[in-house]
Protein backbone atom coordinates (compact mmCIF):
# COMPACT_ATOMS: atom_id res chain seq x y z
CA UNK A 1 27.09 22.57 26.93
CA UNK A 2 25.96 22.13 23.20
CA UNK A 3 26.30 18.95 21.48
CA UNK A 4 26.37 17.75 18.15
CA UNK A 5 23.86 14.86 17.21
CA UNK A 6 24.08 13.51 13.62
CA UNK A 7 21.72 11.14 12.50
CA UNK A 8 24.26 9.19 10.21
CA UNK A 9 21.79 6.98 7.66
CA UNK A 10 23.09 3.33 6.52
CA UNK A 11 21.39 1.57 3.92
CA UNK A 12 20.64 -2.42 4.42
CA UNK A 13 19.33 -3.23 0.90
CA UNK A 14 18.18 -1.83 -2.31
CA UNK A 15 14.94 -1.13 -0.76
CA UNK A 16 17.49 1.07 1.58
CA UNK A 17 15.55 0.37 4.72
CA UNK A 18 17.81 1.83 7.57
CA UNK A 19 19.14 2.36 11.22
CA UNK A 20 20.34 5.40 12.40
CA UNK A 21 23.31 5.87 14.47
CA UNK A 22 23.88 8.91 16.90
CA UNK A 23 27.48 10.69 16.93
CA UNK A 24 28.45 12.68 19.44
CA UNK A 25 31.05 15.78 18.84
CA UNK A 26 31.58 14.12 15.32
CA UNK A 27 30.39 15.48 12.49
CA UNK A 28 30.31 12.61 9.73
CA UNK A 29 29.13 13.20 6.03
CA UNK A 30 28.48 10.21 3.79
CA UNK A 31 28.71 9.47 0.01
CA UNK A 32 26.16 6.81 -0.44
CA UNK A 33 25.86 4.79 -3.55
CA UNK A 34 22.33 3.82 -4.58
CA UNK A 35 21.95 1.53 -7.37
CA UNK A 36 25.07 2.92 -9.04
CA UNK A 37 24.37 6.17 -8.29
CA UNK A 38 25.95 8.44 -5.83
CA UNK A 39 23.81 10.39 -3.31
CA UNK A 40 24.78 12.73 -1.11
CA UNK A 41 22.29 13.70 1.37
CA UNK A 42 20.70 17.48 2.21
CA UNK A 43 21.83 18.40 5.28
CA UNK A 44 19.42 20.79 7.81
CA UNK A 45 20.46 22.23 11.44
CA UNK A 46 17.72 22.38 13.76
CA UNK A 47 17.98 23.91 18.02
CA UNK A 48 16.26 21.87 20.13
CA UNK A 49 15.97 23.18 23.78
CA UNK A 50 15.80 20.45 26.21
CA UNK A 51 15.26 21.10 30.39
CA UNK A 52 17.11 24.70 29.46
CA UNK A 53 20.27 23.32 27.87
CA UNK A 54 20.26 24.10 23.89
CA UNK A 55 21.59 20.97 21.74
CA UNK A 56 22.13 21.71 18.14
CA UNK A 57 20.86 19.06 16.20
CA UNK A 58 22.19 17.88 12.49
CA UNK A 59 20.44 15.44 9.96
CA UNK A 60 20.36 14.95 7.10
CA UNK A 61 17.33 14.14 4.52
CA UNK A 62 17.37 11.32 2.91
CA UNK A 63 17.63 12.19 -1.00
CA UNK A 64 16.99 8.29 -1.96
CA UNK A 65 13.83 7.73 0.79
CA UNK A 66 11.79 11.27 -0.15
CA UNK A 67 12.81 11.00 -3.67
CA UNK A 68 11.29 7.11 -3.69
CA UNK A 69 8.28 8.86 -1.86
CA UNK A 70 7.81 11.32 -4.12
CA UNK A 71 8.01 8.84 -7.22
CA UNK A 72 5.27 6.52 -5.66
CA UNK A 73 3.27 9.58 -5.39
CA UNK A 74 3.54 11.50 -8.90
CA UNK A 75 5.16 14.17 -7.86
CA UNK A 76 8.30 13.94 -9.06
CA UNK A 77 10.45 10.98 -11.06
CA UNK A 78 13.68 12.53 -11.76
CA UNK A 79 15.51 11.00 -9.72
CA UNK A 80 14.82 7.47 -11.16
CA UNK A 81 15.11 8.77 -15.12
CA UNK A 82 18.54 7.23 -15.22
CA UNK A 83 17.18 4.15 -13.47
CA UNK A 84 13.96 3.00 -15.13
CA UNK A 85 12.27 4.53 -18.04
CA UNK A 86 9.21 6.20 -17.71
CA UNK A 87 7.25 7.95 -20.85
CA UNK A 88 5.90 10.83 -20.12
CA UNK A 89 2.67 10.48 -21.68
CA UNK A 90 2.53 7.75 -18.97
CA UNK A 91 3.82 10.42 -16.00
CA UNK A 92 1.88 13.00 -17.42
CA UNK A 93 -1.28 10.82 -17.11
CA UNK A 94 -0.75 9.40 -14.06
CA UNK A 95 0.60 12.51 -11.93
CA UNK A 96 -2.09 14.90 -13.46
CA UNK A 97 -4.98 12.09 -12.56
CA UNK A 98 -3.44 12.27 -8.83
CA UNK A 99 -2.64 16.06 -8.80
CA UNK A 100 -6.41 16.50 -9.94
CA UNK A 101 -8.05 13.57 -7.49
CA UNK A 102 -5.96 14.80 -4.13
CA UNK A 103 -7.16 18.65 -4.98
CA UNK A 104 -10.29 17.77 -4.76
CA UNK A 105 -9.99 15.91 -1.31
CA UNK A 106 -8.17 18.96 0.04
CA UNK A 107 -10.31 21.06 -1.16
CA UNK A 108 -13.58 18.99 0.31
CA UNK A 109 -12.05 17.51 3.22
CA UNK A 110 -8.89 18.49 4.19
CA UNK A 111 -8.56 21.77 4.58
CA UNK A 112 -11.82 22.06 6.12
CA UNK A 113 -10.24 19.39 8.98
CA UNK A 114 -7.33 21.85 9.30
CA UNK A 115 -9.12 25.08 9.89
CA UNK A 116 -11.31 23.32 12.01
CA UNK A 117 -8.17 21.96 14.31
CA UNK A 118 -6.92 24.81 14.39
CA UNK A 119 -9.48 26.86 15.47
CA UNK A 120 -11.88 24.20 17.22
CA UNK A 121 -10.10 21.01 18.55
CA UNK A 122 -8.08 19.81 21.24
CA UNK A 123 -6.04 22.17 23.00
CA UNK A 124 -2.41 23.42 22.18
CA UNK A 125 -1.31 22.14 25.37
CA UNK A 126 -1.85 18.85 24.27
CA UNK A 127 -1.65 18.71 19.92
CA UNK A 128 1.95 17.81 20.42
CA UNK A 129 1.46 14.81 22.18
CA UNK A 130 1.52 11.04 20.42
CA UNK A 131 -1.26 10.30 18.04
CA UNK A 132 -2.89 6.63 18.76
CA UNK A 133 -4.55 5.05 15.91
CA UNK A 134 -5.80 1.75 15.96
CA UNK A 135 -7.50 -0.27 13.46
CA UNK A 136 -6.19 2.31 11.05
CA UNK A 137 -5.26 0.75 7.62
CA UNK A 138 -2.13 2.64 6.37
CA UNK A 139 -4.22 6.09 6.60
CA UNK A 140 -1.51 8.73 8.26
CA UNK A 141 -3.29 11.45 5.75
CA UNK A 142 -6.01 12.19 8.37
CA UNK A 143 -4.27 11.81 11.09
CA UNK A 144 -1.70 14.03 10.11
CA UNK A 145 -4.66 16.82 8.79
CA UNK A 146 -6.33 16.21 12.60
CA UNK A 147 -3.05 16.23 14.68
CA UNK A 148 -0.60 18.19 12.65
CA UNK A 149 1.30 19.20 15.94
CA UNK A 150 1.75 15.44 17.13
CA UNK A 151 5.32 14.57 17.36
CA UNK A 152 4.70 10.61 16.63
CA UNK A 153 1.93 8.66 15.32
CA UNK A 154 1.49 4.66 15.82
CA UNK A 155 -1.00 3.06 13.54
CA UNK A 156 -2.33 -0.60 13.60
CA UNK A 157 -3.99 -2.61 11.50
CA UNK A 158 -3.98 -6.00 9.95
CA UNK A 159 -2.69 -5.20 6.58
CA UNK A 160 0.89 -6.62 5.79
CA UNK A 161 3.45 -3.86 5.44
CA UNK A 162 5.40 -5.46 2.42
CA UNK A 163 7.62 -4.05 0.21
CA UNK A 164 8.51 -1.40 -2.70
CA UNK A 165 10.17 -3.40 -5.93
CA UNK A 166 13.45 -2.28 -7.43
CA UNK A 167 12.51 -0.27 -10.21
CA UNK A 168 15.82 -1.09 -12.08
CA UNK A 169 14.68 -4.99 -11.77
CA UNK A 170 10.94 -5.43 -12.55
CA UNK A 171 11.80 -2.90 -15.60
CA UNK A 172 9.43 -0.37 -17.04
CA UNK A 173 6.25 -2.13 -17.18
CA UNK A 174 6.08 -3.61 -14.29
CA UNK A 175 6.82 -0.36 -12.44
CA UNK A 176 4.33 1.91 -14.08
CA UNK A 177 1.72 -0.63 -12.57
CA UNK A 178 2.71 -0.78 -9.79
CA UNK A 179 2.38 2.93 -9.74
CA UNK A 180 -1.07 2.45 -10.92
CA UNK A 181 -2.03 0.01 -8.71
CA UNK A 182 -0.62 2.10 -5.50
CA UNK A 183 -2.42 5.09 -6.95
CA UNK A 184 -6.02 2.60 -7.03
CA UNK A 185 -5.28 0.70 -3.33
CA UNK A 186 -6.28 4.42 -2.10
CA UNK A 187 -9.67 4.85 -3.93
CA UNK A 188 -12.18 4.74 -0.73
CA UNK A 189 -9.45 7.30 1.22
CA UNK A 190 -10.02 10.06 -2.27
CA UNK A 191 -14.03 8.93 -1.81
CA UNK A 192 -14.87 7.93 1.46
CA UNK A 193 -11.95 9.00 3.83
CA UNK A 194 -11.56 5.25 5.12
CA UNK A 195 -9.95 1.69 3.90
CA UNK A 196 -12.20 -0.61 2.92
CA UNK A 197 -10.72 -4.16 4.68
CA UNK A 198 -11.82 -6.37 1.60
CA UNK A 199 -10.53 -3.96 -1.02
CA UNK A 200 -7.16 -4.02 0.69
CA UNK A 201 -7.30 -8.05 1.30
CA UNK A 202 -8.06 -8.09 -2.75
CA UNK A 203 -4.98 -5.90 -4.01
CA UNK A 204 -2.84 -7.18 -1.11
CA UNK A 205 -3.37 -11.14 -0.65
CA UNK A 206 -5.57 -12.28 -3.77
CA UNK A 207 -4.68 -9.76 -6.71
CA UNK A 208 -1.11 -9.45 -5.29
CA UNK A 209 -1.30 -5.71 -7.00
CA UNK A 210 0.35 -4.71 -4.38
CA UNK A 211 2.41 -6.80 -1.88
CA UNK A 212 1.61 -4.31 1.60
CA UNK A 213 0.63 -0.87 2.70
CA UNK A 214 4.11 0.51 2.54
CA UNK A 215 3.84 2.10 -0.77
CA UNK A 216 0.75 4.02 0.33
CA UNK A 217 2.13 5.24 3.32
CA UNK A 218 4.97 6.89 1.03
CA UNK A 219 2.12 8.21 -0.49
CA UNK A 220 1.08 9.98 2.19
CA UNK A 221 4.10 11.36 3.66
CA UNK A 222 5.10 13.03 0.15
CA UNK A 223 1.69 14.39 0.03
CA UNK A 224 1.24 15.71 2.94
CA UNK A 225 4.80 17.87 2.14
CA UNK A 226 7.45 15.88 3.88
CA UNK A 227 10.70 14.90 3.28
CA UNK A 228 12.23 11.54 4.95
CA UNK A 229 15.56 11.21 7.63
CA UNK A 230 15.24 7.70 7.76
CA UNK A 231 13.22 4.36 7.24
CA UNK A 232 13.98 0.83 8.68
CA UNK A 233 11.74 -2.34 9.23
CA UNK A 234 10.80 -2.65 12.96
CA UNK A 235 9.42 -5.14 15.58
CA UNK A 236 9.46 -5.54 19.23
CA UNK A 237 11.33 -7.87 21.73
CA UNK A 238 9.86 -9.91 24.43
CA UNK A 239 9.64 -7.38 26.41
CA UNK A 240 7.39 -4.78 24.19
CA UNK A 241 10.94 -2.66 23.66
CA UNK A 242 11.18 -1.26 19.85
CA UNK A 243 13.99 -3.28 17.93
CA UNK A 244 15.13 -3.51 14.42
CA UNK A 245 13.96 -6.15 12.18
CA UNK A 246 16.77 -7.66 10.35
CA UNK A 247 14.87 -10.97 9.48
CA UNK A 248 11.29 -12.11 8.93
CA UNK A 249 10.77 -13.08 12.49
CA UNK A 250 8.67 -10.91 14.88
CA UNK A 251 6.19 -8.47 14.31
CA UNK A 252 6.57 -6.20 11.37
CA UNK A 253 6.46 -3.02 11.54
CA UNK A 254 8.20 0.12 9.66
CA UNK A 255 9.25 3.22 10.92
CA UNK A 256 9.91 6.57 9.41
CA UNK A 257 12.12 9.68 10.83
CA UNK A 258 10.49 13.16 8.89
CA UNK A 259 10.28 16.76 8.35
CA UNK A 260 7.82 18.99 7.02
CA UNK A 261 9.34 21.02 4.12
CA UNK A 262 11.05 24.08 5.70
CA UNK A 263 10.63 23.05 9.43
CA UNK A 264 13.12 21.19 11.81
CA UNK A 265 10.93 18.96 14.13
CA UNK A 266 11.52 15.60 13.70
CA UNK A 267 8.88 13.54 14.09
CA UNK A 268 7.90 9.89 13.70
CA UNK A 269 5.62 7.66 12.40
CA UNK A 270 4.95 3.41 13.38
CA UNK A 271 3.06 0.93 11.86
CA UNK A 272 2.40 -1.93 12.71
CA UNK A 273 0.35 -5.28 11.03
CA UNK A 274 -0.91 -7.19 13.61
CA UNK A 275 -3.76 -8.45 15.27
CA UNK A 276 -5.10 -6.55 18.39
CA UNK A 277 -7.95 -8.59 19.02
CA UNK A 278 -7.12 -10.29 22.24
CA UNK A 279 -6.49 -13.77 21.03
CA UNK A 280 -4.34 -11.54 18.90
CA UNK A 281 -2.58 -10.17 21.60
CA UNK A 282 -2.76 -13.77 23.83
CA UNK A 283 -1.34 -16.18 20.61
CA UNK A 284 0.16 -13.98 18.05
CA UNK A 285 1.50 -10.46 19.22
CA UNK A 286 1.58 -10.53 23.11
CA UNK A 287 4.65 -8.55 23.41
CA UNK A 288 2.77 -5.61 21.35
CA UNK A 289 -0.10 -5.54 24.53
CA UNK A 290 3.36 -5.10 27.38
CA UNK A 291 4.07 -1.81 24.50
CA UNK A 292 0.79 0.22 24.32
CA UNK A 293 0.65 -0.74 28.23
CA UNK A 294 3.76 1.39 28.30
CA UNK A 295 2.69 3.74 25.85
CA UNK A 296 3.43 7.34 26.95
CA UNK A 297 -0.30 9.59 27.26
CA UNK A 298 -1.81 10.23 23.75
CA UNK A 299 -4.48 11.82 21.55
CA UNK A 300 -6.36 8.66 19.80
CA UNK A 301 -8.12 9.03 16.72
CA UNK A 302 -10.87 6.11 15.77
CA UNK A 303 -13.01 6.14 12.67
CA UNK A 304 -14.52 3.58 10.55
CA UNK A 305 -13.38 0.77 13.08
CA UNK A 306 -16.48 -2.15 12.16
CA UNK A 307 -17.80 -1.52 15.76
CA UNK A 308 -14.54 -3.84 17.14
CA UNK A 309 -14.32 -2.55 20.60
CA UNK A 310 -17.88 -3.04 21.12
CA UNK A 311 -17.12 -6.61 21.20
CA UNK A 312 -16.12 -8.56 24.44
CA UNK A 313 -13.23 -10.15 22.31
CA UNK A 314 -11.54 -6.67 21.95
CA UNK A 315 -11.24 -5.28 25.87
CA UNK A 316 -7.85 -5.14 26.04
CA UNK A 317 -7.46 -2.61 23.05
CA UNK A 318 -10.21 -0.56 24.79
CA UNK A 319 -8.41 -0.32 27.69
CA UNK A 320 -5.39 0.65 26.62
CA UNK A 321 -7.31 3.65 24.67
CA UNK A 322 -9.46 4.33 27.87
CA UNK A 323 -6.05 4.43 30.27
CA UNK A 324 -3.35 6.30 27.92
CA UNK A 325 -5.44 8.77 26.13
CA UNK A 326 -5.75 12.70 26.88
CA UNK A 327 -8.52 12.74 24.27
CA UNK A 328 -10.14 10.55 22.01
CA UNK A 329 -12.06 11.78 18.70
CA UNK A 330 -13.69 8.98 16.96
CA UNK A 331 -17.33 8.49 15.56
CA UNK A 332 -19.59 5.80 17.21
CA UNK A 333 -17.49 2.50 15.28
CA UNK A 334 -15.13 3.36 17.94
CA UNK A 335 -15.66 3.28 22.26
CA UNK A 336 -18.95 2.31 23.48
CA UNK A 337 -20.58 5.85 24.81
CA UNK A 338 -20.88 3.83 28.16
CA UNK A 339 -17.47 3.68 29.09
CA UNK A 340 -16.47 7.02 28.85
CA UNK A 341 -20.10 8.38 30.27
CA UNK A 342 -18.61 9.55 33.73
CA UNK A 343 -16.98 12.28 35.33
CA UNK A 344 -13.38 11.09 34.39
CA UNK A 345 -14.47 12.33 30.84
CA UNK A 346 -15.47 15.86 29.01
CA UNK A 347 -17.66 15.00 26.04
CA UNK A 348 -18.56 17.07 23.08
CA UNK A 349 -20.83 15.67 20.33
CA UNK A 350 -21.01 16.55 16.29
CA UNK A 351 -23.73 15.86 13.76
CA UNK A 352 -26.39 13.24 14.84
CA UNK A 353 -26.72 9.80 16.23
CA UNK A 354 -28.09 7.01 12.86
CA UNK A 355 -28.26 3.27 12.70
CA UNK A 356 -25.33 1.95 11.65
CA UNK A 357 -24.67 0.92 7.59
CA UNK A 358 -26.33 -1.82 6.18
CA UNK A 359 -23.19 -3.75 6.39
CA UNK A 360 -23.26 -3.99 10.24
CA UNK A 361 -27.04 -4.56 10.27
CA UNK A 362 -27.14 -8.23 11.78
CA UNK A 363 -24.92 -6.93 15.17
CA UNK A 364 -27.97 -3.84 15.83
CA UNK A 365 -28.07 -5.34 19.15
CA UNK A 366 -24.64 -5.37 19.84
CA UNK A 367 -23.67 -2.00 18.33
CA UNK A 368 -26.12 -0.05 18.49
CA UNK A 369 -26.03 2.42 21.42
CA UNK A 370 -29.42 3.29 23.05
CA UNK A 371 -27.77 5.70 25.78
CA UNK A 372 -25.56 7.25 23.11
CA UNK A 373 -28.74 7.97 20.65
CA UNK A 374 -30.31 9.88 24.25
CA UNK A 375 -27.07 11.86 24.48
CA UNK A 376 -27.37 13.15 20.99
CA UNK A 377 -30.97 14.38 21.97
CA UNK A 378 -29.09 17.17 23.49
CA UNK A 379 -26.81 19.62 22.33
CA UNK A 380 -25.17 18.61 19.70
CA UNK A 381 -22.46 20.68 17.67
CA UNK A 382 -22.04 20.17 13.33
CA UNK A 383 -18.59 19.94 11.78
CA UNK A 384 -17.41 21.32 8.86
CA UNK A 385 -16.25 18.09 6.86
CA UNK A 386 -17.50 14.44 7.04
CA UNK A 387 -15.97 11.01 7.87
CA UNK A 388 -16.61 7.61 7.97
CA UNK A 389 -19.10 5.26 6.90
CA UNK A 390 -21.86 7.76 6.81
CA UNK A 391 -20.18 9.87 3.96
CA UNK A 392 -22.66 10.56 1.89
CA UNK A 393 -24.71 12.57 4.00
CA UNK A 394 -22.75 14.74 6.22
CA UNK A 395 -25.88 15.51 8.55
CA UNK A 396 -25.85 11.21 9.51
CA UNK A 397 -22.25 11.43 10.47
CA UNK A 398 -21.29 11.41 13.84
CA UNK A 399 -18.03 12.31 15.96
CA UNK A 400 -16.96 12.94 19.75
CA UNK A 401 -14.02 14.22 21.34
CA UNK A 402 -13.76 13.63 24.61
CA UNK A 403 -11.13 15.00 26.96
CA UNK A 404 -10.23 13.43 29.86
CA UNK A 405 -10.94 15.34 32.97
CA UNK A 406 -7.55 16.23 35.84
């Protein structure tokens, strides 16, 4: 039997964070009317075989959410010329400064982590699965260049989520820096591939430049070629079960519905601010612990993580990574080499084993790994691209994937 599933989109606010409703044997096409004008949304068919029984899927893209996305990221502003004016000496400036800045990261970076998944990575049986990346920032763009297969991705960090102004209010100035300022909260991604926590705590909390990470993670779905079903403000109930978040109670969290550009997978992507510490989970977010417990299996990505789960006061993150992950790639700021040195795990080792940065220098004893420095003594394989703290010298970097053994 073949059914019809629309994904009908209603907008909440200006913002136009929204649910999604599911319509059986109904097909329903809506006029929405954004800030006075009227948008009528692309629609796509996509076949989806599930347990042998084809269901033809409908949805629609969201002209207001990728077009907002693909403003934030200078790609493209007509949409909001009749909205907010923007010169385009200004546009000019600011989309050629990006077009030139994210070449060169493809170019140096990205594409190399492509081929190299492609070709060298975790196995297509597998590259579907969820992507699990903790103590994150906002940073979906290497996630998505590792795991381009994965059908979700859940990210956590501390970093508010916040908001995206109305254009038509704040007026012309106030947008173009804003616009500016997105474009600067991602300086140590276009240098260093990671967030840097008191850069973000400066434009977030103290600068107010910008007011969360929500902007950036626009960014990096319009960048990264994709256009947007649907957006709405999340949290989770008592029981760790995904809910909307209508008011400012709860943990936040935001959640996008995408497509790449010319495909029909849906796909998702959660983030959540929050503390995963485990006072964090204990005082503030204890419902978030009851859903990574019941997390389905994942691939989980660590990099640049300040050495957390090294640290008694972060076990019960580390073993949620150790119990729901297929395979793990992270450099040594993620697991301790000791609890995944066993038969339970299939270990492969790039680039060489260094003394943590200068910046973690009073925790040596803590963080530095003795057992892991004799494992990279061996055979040791070199990737193609750098990331992390050791950045400047591709040859210091190190990464592991490890697969966990049937």
């Amino acid at each position: 039997m073949n059914y019809k599933i629309l994904i009908a989109l209603l907008f909440h606010s200006t913002f136009a964070f929204q649910s999604c409703n599911l319509i059986k044997k109904k097909k329903v096409t809506k006029t929405i009317s954004i800030e006075e004008i009227q948008v009528v949304e692309e629609k796509t068919l996509a076949a989806v075989d599930i347990e042998n029984e084809i269901i033809e899927e409908s949805f629609y893209i969201d002209t207001f959410q990728t077009s907002l996305a693909n403003f934030i990221s200078g790609i493209d502003k007509s949409y909001y010329d009749s909205i907010v004016s923007i010169d385009s000496d200004f546009w000019n400036k600011f989309s050629g400064e990006i077009n030139e800045d994210f070449s060169k990261i493809k170019r140096r970076r990205l594409m190399k982590m492509s081929e190299w998944s492609d070709s060298s990575f975790i196995d297509k049986s597998i590259d579907t699965a969820l992507v699990f990346y903790p103590f994150s920032g906002p940073d979906f763009l290497h996630a998505y260049y590792l795991y381009p297969n994965a059908n979700e991705y859940i990210l956590l960090a501390l970093e508010d989520v916040g908001d995206v102004p109305n254009w038509k209010e704040v007026g012309s100035r106030s947008t173009k820096r804003y616009l500016e300022n997105t474009n600067n909260f991602l300086r140590d991604i276009y240098l260093r591939s990671y967030f840097i926590t008191k850069h973000m705590k400066l434009d977030i909390k103290e600068e107010e430049k910008i007011s969360g990470v929500l902007s950036s993670l626009y960014w990096f779905l319009s960048r990264t070629d994709h256009q947007l079903i649907n957006v709405e403000r999340v949290t989770l109930d008592s029981h760790g079960k995904l809910m909307s978040r209508d008011k400012d109670n709860g943990l936040d969290g935001v959640r996008f519905h995408f497509v790449k550009k010319g495909e029909k997978d849906i796909k998702r992507l959660i983030y959540f601010s929050c503390d995963i510490s485990d006072d964090g989970f204990e005082e503030d977010n204890p419902e978030l612990l009851i859903y990574l417990n019941n997390m389905r299996e994942c691939n989980t990505f660590v990099k640049s993580a300040s050495y957390l789960m090294h640290y008694r006061s972060f076990k019960n993150i580390r073993n949620v990574v150790l119990d729901k992950s297929l395979s793990i790639f992270q450099d040594d700021t993620g697991l301790p080499y000791k609890y995944v040195d066993n038969d339970d795990w299939n270990i492969r080792c790039f680039g060489s084993y260094v003394k943590p940065i200068k910046d973690f220098e009073k925790n040596y004893t803590i963080i530095y790994q003795d057992d892991l420095e004799k494992r990279y003594n061996g055979d040791t394989e070199k990737l193609p691209f750098s990331l992390g703290y050791h950045w400047r010298d591709a040859a210091d970097q190190n990464q592991m994937l490890m697969i966990k053994q049937d």
